[in-house]
PDB file of N, CA and C in Angstrom:
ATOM      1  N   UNK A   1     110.842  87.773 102.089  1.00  0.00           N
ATOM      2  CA  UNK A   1     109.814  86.777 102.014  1.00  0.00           C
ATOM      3  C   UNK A   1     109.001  87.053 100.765  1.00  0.00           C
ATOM      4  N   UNK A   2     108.301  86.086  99.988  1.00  0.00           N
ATOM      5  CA  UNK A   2     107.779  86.107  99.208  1.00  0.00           C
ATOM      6  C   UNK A   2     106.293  85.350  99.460  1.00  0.00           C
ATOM      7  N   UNK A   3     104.925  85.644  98.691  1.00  0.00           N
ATOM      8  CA  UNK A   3     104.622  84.320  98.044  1.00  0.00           C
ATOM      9  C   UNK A   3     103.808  84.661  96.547  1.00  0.00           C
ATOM     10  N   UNK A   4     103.190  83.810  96.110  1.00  0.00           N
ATOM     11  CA  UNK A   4     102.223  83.998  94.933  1.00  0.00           C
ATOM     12  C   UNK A   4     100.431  84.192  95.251  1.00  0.00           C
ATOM     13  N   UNK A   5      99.808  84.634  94.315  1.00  0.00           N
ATOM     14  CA  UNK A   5      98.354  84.673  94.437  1.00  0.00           C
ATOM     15  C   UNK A   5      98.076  84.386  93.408  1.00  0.00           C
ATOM     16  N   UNK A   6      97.576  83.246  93.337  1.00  0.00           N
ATOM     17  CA  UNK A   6      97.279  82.445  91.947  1.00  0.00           C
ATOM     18  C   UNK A   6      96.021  83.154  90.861  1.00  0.00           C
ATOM     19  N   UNK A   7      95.539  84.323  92.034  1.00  0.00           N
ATOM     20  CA  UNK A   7      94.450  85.175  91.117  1.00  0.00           C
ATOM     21  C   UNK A   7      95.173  85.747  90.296  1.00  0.00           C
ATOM     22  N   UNK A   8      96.483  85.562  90.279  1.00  0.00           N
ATOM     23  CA  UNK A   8      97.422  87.085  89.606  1.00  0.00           C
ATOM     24  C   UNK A   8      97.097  88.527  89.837  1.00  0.00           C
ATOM     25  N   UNK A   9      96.258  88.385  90.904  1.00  0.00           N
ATOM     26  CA  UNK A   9      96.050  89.752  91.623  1.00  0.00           C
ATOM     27  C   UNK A   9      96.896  90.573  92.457  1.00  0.00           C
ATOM     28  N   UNK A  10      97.641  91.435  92.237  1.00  0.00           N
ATOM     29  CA  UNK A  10      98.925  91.776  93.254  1.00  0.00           C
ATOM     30  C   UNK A  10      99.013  92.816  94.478  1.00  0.00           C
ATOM     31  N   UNK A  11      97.910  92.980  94.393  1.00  0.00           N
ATOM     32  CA  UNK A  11      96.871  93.671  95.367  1.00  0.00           C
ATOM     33  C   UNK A  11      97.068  93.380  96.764  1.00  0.00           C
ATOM     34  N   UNK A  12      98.239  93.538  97.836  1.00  0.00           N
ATOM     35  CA  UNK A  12      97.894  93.177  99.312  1.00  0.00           C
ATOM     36  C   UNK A  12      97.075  93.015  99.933  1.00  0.00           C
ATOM     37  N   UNK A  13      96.439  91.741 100.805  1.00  0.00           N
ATOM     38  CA  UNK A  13      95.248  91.485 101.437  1.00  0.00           C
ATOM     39  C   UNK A  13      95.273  92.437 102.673  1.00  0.00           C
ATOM     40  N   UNK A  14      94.420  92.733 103.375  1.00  0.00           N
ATOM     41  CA  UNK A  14      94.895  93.306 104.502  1.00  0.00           C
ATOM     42  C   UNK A  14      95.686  91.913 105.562  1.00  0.00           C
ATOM     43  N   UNK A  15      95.512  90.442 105.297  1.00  0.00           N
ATOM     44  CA  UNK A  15      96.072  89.308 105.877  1.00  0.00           C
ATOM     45  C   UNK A  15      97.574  89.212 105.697  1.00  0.00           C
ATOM     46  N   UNK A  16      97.713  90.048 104.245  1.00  0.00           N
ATOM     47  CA  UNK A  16      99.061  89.824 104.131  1.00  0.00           C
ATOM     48  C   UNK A  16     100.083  91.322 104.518  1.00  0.00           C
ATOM     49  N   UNK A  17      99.227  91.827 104.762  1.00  0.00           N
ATOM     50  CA  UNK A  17      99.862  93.280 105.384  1.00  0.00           C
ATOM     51  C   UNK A  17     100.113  92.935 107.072  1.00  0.00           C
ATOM     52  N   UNK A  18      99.409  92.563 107.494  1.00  0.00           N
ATOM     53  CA  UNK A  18      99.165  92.030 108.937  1.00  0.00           C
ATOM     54  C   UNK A  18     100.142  91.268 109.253  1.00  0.00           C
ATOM     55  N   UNK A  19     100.432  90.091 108.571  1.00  0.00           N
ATOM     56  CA  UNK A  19     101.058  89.156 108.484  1.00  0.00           C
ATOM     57  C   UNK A  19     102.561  89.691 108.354  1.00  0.00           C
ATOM     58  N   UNK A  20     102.905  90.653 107.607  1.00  0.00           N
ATOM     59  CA  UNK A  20     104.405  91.059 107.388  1.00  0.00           C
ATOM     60  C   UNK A  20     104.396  91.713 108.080  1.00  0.00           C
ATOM     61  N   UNK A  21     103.846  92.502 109.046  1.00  0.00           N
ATOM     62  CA  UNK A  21     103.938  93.547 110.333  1.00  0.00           C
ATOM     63  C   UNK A  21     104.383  92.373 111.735  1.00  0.00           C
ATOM     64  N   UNK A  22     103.596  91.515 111.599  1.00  0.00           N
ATOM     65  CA  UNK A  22     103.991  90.619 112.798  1.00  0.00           C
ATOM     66  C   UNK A  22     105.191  89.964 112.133  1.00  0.00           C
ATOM     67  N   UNK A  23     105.533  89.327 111.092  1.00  0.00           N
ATOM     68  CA  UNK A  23     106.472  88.801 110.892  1.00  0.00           C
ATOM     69  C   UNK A  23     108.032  89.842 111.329  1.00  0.00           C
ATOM     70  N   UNK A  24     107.888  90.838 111.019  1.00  0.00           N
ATOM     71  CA  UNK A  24     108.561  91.741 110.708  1.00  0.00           C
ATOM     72  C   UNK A  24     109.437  92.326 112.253  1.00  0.00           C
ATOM     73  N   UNK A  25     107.791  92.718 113.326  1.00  0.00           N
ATOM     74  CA  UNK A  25     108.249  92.912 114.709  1.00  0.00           C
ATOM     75  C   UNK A  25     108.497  91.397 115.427  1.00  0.00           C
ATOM     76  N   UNK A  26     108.271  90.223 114.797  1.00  0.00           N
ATOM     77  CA  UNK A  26     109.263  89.138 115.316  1.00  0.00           C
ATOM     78  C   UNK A  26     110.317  88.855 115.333  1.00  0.00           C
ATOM     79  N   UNK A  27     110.743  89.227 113.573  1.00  0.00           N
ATOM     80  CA  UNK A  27     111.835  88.981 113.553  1.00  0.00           C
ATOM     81  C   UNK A  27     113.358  89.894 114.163  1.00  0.00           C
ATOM     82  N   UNK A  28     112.540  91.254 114.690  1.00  0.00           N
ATOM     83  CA  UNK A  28     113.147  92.330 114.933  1.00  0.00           C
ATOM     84  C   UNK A  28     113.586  91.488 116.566  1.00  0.00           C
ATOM     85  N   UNK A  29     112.799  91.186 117.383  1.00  0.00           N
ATOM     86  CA  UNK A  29     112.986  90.335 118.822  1.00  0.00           C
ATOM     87  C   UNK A  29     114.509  89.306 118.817  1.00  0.00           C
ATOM     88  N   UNK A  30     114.521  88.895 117.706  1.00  0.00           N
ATOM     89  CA  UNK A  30     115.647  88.007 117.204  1.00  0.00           C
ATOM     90  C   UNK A  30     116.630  88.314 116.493  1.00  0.00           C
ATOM     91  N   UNK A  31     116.921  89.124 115.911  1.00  0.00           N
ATOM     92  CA  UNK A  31     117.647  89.870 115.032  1.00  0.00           C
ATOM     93  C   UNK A  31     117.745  89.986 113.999  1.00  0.00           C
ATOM     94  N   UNK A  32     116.353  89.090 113.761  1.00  0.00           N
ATOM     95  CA  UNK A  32     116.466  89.371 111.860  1.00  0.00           C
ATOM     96  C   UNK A  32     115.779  89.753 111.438  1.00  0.00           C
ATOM     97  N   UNK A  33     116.304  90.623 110.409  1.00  0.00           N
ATOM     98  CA  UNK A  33     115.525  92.134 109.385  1.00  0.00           C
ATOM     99  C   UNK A  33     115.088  91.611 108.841  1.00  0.00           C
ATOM    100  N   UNK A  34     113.529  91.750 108.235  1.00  0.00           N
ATOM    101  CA  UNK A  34     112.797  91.606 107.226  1.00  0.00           C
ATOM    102  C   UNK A  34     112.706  92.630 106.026  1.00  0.00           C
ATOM    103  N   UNK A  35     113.956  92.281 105.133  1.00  0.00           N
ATOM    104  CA  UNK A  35     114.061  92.949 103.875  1.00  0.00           C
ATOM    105  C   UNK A  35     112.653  93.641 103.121  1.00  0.00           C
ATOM    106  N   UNK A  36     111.999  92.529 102.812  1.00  0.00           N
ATOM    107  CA  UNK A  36     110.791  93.164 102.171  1.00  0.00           C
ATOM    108  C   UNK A  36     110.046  91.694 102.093  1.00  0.00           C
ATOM    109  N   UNK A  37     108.531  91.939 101.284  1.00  0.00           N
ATOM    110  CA  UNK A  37     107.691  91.010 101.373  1.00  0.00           C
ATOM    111  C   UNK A  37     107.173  91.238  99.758  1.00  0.00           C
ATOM    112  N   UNK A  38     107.698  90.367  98.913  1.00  0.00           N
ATOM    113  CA  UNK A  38     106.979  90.627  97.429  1.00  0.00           C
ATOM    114  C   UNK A  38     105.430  89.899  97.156  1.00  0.00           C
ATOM    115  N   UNK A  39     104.661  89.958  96.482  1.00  0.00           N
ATOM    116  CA  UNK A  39     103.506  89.049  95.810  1.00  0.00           C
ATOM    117  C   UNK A  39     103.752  89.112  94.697  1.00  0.00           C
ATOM    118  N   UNK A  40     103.376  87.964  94.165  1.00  0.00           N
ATOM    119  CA  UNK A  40     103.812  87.525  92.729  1.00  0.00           C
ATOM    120  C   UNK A  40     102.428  87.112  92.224  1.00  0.00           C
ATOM    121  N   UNK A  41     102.262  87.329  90.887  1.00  0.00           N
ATOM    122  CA  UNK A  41     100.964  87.422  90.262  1.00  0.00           C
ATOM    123  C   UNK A  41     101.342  87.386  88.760  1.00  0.00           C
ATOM    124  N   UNK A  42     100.000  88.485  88.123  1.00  0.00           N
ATOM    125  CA  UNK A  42     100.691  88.811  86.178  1.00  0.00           C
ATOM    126  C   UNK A  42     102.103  89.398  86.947  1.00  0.00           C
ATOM    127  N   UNK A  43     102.736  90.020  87.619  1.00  0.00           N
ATOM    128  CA  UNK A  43     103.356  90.428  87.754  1.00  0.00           C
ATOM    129  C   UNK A  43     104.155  91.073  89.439  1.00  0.00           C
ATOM    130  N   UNK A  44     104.407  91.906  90.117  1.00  0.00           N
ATOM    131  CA  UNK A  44     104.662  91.735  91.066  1.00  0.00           C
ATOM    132  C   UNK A  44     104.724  92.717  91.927  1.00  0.00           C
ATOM    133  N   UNK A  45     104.882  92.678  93.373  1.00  0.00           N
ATOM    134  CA  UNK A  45     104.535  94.321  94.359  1.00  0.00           C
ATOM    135  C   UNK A  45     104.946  93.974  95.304  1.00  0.00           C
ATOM    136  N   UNK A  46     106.154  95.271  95.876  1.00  0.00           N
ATOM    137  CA  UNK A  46     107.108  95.275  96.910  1.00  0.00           C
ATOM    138  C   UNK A  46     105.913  96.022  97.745  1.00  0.00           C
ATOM    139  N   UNK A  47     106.059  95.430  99.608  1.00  0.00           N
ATOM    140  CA  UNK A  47     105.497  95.566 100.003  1.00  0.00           C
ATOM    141  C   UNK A  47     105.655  97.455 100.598  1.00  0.00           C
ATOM    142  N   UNK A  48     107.785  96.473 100.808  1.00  0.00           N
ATOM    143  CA  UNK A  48     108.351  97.341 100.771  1.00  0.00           C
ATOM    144  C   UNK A  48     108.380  98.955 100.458  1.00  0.00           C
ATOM    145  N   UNK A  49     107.738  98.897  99.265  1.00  0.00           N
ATOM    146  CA  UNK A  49     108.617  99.644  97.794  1.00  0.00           C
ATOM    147  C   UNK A  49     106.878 100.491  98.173  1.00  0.00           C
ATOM    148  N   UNK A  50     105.750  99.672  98.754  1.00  0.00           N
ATOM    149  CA  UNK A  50     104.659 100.449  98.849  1.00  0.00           C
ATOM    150  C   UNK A  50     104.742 101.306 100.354  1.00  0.00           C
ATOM    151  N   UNK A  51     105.413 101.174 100.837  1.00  0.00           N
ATOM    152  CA  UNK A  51     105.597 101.666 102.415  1.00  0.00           C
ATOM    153  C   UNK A  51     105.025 100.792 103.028  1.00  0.00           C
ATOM    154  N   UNK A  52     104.727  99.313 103.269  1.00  0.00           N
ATOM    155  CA  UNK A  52     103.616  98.625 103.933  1.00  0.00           C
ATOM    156  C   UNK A  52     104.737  98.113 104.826  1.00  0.00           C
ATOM    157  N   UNK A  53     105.964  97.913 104.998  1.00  0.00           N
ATOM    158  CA  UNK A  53     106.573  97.360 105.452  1.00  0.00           C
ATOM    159  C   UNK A  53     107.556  97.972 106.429  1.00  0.00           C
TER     160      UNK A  53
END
C-alpha cells in the first residue's frame, strides 16, 4: 500500500502507523500479507524498512 503527503513530509503520522497495523492484522484474518506501506513526499519511507510494520 502506498499513499502521498502533499507536505512532502515523509514522516509517519501516528494515523498512518495505526492505520497499517489494523490494515495489516485484517488482512492477516483473510489471507493477505501486507508487504509494506510506503509515503511518498520530496522523497520516500518504507514503513516496512522502519520496523513500523
Amino acid at each position: 500500500m502506498f499513499h502521498n503527503h502533499p507536505s512532502r513530509d515523509i514522516r509517519p503520522s501516528e494515523e498512518d502507523i495505526n492505520v497499517t497495523r489494523r490494515l495489516s492484522e485484517a488482512g492477516e484474518l483473510i489471507g493477505i500479507e501486507l508487504v509494506d506501506h510506503i509515503i511518498l513526499g520530496e522523497e520516500y519511507k518504507s514503513l516496512k524498512a522502519e520496523g513500523l510494520l
